[in-house]
N, C-alpha and C. Protein backbone atom coordinates (compact mmCIF):
# COMPACT_ATOMS: atom_id res chain seq x y z
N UNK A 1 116.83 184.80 -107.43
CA UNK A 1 117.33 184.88 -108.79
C UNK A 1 118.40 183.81 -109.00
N UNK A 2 118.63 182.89 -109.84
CA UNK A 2 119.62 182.05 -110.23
C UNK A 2 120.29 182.52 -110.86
N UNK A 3 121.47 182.24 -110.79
CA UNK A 3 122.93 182.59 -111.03
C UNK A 3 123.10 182.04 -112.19
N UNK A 4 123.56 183.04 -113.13
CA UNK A 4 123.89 182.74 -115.01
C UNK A 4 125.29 181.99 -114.92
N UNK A 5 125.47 180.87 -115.30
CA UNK A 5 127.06 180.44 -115.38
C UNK A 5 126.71 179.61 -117.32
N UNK A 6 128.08 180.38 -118.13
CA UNK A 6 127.95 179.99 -119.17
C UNK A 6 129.46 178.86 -119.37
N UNK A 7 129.20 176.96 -119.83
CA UNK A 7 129.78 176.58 -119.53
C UNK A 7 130.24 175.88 -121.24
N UNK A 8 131.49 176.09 -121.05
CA UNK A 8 132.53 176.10 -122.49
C UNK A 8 132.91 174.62 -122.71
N UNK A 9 133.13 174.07 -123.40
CA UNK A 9 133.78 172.52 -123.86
C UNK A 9 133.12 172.03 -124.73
N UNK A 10 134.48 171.40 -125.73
CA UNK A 10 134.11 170.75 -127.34
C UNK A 10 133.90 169.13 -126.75
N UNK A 11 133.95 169.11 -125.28
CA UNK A 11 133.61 167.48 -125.33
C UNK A 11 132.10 167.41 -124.85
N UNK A 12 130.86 166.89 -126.02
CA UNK A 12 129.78 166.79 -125.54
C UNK A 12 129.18 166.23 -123.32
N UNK A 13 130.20 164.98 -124.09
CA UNK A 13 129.38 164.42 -122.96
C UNK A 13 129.67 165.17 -121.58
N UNK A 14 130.74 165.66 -121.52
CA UNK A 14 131.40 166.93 -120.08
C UNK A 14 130.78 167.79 -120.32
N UNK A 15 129.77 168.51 -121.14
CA UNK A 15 129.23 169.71 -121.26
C UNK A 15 128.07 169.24 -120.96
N UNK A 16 127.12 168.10 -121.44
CA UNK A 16 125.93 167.95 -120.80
C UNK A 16 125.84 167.69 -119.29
N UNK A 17 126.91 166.83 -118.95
CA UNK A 17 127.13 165.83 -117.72
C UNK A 17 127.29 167.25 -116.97
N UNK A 18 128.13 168.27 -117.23
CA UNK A 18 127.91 169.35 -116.05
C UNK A 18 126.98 170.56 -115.84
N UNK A 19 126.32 170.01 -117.63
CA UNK A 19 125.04 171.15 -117.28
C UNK A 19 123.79 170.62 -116.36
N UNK A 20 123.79 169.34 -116.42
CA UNK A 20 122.93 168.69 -115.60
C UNK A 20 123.36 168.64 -114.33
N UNK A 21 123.95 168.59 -113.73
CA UNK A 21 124.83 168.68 -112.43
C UNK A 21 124.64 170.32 -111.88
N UNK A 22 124.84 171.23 -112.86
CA UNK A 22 125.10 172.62 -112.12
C UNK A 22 123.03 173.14 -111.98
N UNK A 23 122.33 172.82 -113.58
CA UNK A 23 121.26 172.73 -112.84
C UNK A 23 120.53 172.35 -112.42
N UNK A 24 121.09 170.88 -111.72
CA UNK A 24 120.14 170.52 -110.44
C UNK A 24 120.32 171.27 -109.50
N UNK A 25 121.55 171.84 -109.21
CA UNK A 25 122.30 172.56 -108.41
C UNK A 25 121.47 173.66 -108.09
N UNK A 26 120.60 174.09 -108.98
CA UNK A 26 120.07 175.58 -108.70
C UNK A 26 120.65 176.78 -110.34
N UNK A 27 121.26 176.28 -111.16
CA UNK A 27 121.94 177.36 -111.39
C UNK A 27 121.38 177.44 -112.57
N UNK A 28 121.60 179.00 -113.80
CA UNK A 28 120.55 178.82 -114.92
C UNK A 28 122.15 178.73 -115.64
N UNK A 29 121.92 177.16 -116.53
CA UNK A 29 123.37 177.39 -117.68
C UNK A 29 123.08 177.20 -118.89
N UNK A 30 123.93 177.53 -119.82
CA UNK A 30 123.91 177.92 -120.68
C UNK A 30 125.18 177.27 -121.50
N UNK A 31 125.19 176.90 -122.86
CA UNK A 31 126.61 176.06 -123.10
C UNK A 31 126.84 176.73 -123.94
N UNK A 32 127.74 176.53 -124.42
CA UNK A 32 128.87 176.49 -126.07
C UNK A 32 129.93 175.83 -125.77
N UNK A 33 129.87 175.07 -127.20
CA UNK A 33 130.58 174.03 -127.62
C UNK A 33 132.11 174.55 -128.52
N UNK A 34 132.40 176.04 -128.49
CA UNK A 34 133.50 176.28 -128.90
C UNK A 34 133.89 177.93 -128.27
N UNK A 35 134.97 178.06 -128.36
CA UNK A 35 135.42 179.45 -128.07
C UNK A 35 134.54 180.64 -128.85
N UNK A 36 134.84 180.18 -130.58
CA UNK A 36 134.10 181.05 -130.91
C UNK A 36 132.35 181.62 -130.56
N UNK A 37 131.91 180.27 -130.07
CA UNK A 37 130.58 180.19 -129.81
C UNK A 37 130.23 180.88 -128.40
N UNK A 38 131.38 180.48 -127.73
CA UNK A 38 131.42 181.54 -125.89
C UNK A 38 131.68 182.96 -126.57
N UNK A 39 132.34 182.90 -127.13
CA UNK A 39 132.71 184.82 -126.91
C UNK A 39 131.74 185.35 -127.68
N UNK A 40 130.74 184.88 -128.59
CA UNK A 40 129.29 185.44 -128.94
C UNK A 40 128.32 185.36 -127.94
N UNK A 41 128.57 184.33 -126.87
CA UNK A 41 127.32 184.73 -126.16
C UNK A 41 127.77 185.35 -125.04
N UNK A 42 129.08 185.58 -124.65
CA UNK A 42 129.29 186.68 -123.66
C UNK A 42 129.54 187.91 -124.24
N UNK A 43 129.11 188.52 -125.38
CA UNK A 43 128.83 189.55 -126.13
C UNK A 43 127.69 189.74 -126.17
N UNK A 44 126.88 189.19 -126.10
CA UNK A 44 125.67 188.56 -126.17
C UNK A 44 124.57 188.62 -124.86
N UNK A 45 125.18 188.62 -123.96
CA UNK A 45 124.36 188.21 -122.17
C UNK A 45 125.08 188.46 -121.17
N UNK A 46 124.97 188.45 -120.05
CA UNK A 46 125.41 188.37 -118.88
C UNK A 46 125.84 187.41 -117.77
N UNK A 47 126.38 186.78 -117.55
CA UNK A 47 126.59 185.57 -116.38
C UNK A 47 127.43 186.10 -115.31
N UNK A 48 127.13 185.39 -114.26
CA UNK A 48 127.58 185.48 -113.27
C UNK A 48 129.08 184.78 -112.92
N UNK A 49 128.98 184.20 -113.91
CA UNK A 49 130.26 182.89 -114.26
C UNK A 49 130.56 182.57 -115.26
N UNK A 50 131.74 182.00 -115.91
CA UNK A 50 132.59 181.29 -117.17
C UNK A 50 133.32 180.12 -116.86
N UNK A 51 132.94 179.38 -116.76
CA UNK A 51 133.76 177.98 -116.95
C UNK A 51 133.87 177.58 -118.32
N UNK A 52 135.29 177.60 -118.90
CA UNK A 52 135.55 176.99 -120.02
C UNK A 52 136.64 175.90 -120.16
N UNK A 53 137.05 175.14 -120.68
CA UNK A 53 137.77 174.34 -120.67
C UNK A 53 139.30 174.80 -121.56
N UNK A 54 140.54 174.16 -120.94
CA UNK A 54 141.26 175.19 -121.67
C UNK A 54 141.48 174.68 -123.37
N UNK A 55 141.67 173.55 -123.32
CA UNK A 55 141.99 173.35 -125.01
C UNK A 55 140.25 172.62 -125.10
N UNK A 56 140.60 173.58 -126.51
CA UNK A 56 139.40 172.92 -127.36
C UNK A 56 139.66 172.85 -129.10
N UNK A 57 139.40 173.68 -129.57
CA UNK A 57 139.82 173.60 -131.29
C UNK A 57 141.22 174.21 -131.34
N UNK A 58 141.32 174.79 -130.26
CA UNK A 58 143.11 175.36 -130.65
C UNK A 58 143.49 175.14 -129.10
N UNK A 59 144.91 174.97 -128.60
CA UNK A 59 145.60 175.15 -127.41
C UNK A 59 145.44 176.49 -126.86
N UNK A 60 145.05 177.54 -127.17
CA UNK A 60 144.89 178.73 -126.78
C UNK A 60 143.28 179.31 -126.93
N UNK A 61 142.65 178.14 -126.84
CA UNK A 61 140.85 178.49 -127.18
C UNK A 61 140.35 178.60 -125.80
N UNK A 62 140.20 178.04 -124.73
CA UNK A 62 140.52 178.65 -123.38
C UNK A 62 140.93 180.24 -123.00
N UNK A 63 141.97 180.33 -123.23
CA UNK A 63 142.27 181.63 -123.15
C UNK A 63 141.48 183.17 -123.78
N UNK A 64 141.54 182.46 -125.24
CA UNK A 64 140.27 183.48 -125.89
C UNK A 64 138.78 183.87 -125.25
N UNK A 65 138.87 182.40 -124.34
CA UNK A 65 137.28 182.67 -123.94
C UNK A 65 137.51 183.61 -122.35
N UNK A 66 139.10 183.46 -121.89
CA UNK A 66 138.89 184.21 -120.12
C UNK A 66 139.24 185.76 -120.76
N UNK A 67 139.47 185.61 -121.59
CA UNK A 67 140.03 187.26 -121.83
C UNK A 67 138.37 187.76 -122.47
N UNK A 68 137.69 187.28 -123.27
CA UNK A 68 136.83 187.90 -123.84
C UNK A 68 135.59 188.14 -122.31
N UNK A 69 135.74 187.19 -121.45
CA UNK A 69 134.87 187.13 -120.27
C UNK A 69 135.31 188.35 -119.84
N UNK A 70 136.54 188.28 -119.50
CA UNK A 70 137.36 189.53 -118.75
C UNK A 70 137.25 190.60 -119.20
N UNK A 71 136.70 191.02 -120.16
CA UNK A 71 136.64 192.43 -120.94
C UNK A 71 134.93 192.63 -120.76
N UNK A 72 133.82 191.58 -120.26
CA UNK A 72 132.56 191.86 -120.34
C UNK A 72 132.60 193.00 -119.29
N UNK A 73 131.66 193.70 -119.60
CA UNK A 73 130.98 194.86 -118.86
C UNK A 73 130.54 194.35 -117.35
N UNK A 74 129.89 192.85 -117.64
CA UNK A 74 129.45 192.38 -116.11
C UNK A 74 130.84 191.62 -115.62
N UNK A 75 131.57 191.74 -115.97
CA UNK A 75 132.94 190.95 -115.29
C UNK A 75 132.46 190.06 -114.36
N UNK A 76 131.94 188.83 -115.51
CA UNK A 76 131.82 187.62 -114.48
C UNK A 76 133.18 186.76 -113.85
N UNK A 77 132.73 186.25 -112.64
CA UNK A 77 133.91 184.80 -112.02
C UNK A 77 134.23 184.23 -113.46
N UNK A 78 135.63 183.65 -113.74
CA UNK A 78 135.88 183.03 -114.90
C UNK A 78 136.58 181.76 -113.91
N UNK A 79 136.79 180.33 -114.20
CA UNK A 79 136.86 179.60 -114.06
C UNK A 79 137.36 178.12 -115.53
N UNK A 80 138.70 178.18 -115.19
CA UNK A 80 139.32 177.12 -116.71
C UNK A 80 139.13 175.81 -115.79
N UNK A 81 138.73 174.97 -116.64
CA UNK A 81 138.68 173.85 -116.36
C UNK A 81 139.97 172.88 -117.30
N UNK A 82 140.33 172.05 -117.05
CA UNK A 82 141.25 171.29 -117.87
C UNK A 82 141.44 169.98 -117.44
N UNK A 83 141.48 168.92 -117.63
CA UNK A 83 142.41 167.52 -117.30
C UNK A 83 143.57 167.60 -117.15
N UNK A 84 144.66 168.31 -117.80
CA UNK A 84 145.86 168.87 -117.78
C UNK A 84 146.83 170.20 -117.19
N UNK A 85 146.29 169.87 -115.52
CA UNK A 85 146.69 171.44 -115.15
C UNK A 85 148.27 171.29 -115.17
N UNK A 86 148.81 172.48 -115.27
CA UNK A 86 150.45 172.64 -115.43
C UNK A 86 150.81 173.35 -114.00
N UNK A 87 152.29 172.50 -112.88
CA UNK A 87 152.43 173.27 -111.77
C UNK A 87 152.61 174.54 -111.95
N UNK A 88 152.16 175.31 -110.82
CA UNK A 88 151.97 176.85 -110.88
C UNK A 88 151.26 177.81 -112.11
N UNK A 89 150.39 177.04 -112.82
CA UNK A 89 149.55 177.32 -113.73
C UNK A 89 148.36 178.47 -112.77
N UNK A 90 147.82 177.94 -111.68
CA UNK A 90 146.85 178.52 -111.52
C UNK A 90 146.93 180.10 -111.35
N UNK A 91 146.19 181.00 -112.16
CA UNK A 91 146.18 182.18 -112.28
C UNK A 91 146.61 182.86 -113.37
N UNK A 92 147.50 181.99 -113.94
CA UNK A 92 148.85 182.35 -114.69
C UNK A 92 147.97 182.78 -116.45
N UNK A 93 146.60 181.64 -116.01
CA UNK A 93 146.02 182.67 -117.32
C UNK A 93 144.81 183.14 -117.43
N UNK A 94 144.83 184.00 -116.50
CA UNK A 94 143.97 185.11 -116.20
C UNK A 94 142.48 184.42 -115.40
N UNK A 95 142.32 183.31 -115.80
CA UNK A 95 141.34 182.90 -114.72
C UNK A 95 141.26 182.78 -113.36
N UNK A 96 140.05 183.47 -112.75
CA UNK A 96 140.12 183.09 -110.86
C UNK A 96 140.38 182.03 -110.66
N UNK A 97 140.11 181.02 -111.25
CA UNK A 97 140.25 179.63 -110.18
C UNK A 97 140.50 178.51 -111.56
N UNK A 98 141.24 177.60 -110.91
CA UNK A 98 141.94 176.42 -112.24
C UNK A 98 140.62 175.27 -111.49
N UNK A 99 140.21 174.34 -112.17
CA UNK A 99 139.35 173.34 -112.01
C UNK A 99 139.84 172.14 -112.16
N UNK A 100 140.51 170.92 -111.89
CA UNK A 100 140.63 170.01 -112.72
C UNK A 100 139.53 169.03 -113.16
N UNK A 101 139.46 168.25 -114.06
CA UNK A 101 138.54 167.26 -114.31
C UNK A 101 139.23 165.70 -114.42
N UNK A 102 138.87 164.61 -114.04
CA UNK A 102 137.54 164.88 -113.47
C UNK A 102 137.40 165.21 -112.34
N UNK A 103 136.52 165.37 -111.43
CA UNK A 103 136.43 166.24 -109.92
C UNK A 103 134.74 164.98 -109.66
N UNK A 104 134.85 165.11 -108.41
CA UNK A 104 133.61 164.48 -107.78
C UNK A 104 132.66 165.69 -108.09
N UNK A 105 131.36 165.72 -108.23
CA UNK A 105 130.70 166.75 -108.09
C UNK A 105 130.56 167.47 -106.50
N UNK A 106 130.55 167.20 -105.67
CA UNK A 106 130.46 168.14 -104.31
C UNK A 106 131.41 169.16 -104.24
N UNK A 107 132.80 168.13 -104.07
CA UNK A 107 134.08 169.18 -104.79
C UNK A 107 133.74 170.24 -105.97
N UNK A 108 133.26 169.77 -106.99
CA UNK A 108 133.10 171.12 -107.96
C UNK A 108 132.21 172.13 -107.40
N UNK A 109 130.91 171.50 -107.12
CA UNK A 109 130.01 172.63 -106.38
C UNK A 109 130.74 173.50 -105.68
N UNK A 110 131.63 172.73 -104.75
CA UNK A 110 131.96 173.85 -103.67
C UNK A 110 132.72 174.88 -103.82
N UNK A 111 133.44 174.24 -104.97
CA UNK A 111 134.45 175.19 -105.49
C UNK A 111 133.81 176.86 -106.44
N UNK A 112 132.94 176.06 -106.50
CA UNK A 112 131.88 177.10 -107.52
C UNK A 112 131.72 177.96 -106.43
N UNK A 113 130.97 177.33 -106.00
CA UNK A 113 130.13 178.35 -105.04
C UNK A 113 130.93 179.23 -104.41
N UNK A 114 131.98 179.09 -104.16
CA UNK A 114 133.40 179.89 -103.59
C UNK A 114 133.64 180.68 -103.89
N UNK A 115 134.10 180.40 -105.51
CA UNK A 115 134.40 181.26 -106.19
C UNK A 115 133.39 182.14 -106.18
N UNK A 116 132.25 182.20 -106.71
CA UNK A 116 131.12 183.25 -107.04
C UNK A 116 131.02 183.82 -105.94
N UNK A 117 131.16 183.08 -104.31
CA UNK A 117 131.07 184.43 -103.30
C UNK A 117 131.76 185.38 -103.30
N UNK A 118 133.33 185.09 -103.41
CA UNK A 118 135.00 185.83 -103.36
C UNK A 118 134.87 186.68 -104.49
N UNK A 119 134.51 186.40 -105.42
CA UNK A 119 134.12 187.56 -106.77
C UNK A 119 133.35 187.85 -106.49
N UNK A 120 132.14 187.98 -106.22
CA UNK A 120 130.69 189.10 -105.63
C UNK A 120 131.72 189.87 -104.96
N UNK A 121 131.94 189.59 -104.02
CA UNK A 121 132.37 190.00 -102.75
C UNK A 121 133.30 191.03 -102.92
N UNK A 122 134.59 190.51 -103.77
CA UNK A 122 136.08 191.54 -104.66
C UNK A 122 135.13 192.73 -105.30
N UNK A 123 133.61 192.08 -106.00
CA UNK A 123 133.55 193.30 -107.27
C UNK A 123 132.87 194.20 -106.26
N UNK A 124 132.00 193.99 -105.44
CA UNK A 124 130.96 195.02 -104.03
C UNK A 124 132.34 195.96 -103.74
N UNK A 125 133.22 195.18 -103.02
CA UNK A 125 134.44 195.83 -102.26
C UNK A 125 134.88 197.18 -103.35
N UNK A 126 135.20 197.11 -104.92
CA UNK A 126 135.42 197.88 -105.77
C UNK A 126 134.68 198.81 -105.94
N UNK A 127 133.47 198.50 -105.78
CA UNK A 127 132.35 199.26 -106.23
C UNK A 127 132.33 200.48 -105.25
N UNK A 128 132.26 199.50 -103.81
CA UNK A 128 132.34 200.83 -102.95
C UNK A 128 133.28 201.66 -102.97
N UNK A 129 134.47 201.07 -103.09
CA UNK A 129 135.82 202.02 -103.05
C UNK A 129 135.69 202.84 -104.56
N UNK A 130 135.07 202.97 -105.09
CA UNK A 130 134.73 204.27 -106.89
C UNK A 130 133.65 204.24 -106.19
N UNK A 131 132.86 204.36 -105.29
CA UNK A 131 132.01 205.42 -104.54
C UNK A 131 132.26 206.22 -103.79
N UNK A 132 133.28 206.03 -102.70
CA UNK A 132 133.91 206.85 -101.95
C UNK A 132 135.14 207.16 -102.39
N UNK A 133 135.55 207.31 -103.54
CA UNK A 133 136.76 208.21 -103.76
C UNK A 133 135.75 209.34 -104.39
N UNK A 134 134.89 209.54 -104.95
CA UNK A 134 134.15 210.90 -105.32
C UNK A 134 133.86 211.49 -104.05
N UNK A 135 133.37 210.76 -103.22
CA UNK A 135 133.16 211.27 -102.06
C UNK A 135 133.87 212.21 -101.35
N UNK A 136 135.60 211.09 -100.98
CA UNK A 136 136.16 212.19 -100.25
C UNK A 136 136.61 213.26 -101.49
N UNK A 137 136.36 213.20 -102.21
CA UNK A 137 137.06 214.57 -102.96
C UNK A 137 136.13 215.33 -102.84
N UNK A 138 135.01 215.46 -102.82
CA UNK A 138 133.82 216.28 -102.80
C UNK A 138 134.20 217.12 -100.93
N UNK A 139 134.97 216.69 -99.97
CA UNK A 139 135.25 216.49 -98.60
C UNK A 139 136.27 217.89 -98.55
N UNK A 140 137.40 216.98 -99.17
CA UNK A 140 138.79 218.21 -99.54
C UNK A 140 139.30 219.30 -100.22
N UNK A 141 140.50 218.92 -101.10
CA UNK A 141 140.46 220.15 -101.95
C UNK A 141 139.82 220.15 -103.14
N UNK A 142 139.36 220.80 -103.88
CA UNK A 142 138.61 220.93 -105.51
C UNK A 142 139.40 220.57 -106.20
N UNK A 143 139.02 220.07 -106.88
CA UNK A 143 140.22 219.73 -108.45
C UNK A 143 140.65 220.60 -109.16
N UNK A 144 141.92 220.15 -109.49
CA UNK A 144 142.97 221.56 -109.79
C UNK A 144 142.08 222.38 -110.79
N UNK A 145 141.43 221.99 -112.09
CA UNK A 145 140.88 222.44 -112.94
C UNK A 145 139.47 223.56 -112.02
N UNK A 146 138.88 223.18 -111.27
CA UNK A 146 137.95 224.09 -110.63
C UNK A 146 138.94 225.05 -109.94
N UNK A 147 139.71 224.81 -109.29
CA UNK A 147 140.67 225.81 -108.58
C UNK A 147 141.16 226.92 -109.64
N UNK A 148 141.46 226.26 -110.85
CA UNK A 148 142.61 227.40 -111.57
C UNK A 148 141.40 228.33 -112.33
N UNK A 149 139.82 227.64 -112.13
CA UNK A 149 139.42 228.40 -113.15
C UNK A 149 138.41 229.54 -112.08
N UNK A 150 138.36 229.18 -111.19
CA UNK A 150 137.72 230.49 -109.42
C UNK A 150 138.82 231.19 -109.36
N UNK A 151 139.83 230.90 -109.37
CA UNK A 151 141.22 231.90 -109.35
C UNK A 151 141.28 232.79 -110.61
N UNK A 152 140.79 232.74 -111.80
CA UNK A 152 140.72 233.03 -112.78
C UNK A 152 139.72 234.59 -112.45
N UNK A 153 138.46 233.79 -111.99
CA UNK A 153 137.04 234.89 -111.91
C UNK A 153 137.90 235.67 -111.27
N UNK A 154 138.27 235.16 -110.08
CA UNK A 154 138.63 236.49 -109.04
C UNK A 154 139.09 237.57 -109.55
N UNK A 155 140.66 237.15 -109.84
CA UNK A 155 141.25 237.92 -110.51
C UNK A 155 140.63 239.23 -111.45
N UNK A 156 139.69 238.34 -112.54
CA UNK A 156 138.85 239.28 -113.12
C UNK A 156 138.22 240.14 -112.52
N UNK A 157 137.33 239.80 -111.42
CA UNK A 157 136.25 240.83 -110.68
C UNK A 157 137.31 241.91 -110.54
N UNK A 158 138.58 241.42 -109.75
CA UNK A 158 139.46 242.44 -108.94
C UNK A 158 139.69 243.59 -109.83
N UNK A 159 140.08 243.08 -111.46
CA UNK A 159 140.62 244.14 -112.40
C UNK A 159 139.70 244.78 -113.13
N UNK A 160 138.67 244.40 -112.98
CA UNK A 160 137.49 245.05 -113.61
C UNK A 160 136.76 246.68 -113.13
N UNK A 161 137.43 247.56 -114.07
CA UNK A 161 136.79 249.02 -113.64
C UNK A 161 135.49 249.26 -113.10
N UNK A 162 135.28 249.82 -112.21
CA UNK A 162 133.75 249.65 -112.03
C UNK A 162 133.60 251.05 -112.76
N UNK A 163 132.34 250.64 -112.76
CA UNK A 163 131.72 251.85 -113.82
C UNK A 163 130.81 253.26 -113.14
N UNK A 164 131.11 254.65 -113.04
CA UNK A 164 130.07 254.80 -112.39
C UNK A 164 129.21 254.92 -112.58
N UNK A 165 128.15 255.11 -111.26
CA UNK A 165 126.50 255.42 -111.96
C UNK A 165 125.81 256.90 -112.56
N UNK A 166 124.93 256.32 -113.22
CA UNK A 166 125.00 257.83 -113.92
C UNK A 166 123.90 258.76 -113.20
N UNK A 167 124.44 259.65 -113.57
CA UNK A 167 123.74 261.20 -112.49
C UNK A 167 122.57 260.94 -113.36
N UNK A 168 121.39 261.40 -112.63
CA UNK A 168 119.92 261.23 -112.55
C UNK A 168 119.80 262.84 -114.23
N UNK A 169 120.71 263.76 -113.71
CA UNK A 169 120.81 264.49 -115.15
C UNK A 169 121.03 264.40 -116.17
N UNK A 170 122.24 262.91 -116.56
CA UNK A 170 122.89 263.08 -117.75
C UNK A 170 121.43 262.12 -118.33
N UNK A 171 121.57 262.30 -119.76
CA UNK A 171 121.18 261.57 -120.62
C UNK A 171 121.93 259.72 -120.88
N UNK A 172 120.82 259.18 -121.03
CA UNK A 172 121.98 257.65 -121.26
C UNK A 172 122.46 258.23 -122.85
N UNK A 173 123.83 257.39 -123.15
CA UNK A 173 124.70 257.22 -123.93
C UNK A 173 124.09 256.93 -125.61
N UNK A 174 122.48 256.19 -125.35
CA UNK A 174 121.71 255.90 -126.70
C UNK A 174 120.86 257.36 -127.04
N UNK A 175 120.27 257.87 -126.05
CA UNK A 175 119.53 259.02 -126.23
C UNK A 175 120.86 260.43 -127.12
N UNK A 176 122.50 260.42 -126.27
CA UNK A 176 122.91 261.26 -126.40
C UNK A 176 123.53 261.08 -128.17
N UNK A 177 123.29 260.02 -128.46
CA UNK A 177 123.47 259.10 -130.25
C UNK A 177 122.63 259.58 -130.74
N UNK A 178 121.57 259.40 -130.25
CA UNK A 178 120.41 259.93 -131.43
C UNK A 178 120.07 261.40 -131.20
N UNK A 179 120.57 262.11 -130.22
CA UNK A 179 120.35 263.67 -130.50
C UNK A 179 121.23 264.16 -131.48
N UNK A 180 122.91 263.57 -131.60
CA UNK A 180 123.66 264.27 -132.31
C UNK A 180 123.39 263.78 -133.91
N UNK A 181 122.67 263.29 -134.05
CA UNK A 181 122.09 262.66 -135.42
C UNK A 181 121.26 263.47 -136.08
């Protein structure tokens, strides 16, 4: 299966030049040429990846696109690309990994490919760990709400009159209704 990477930038020729590059690479991509145009198609689809560039029609159009990635259901690798990285930038806005451009292509590949293992890898690790926390609870004690509400029955059974059984002589209680009628 090839790996969905949807790749962001208002500068044509960097958006073709790396869609051709990523799929020779192997990879299935997909472009938009603006923020608004990424956050419709990651509303839109699934990828395995987001590379966007950080400025495009606004200084903060980058950002719109790692947060809207970051809120997808498939929580793909996000990846900003920029010419202009700022020291201690990387992380700082919400993307896994800062890119600069230009970059040799081997360097970018590799960096890709990195990334997409370390995120597979982070989201598996999550996955299992919200599998085995149901688990061990299913192991230990019940959840308070099941506890308070078995403590509840008991109680009841305990206070509950028993009734006795009726002598094989008496009449039931409907028969002795409709005689006095």
């Amino acid at each position: 299966m090839k790996r969905r990477i949807l790749l962001v930038d208002d500068e044509l020729a960097i958006l073709l030049t790396l869609k051709a590059v990523l799929e020779i690479s192997g990879f299935d991509v997909e472009t938009a040429a603006s923020a608004r145009e990424a956050k419709m198609k990651i509303r839109a689809h699934e990828y395995h990846m987001v590379i966007t560039d950080m400025r495009m029609e606004s200084d903060t159009a980058g950002m719109e696109v790692v947060a809207a990635a970051k809120k997808a259901p498939c929580r793909p690798a996000v990846a900003m690309l920029t010419a202009f990285p700022m020291p201690g930038s990387e992380g700082a806005d919400g993307a896994d990994k800062m890119l600069v451009k230009p970059m040799n292509t081997s360097d970018l590949l590799y960096q890709i490919e990195a990334l997409l293992v370390t995120h597979e890898d982070s989201k598996r690790k999550k996955a299992e760990q919200l599998l085995a926390e149901p688990a061990s609870a299913l192991h230990g004690v019940p959840p308070k709400s099941a506890s308070k509400n078995s403590g509840k029955a008991a109680s009841r059974k305990s206070t509950a009159r028993s009734i006795p059984p009726q002598k094989a002589s008496e009449k039931p209680a409907s028969a002795k209704l409709a005689q006095a009628r």
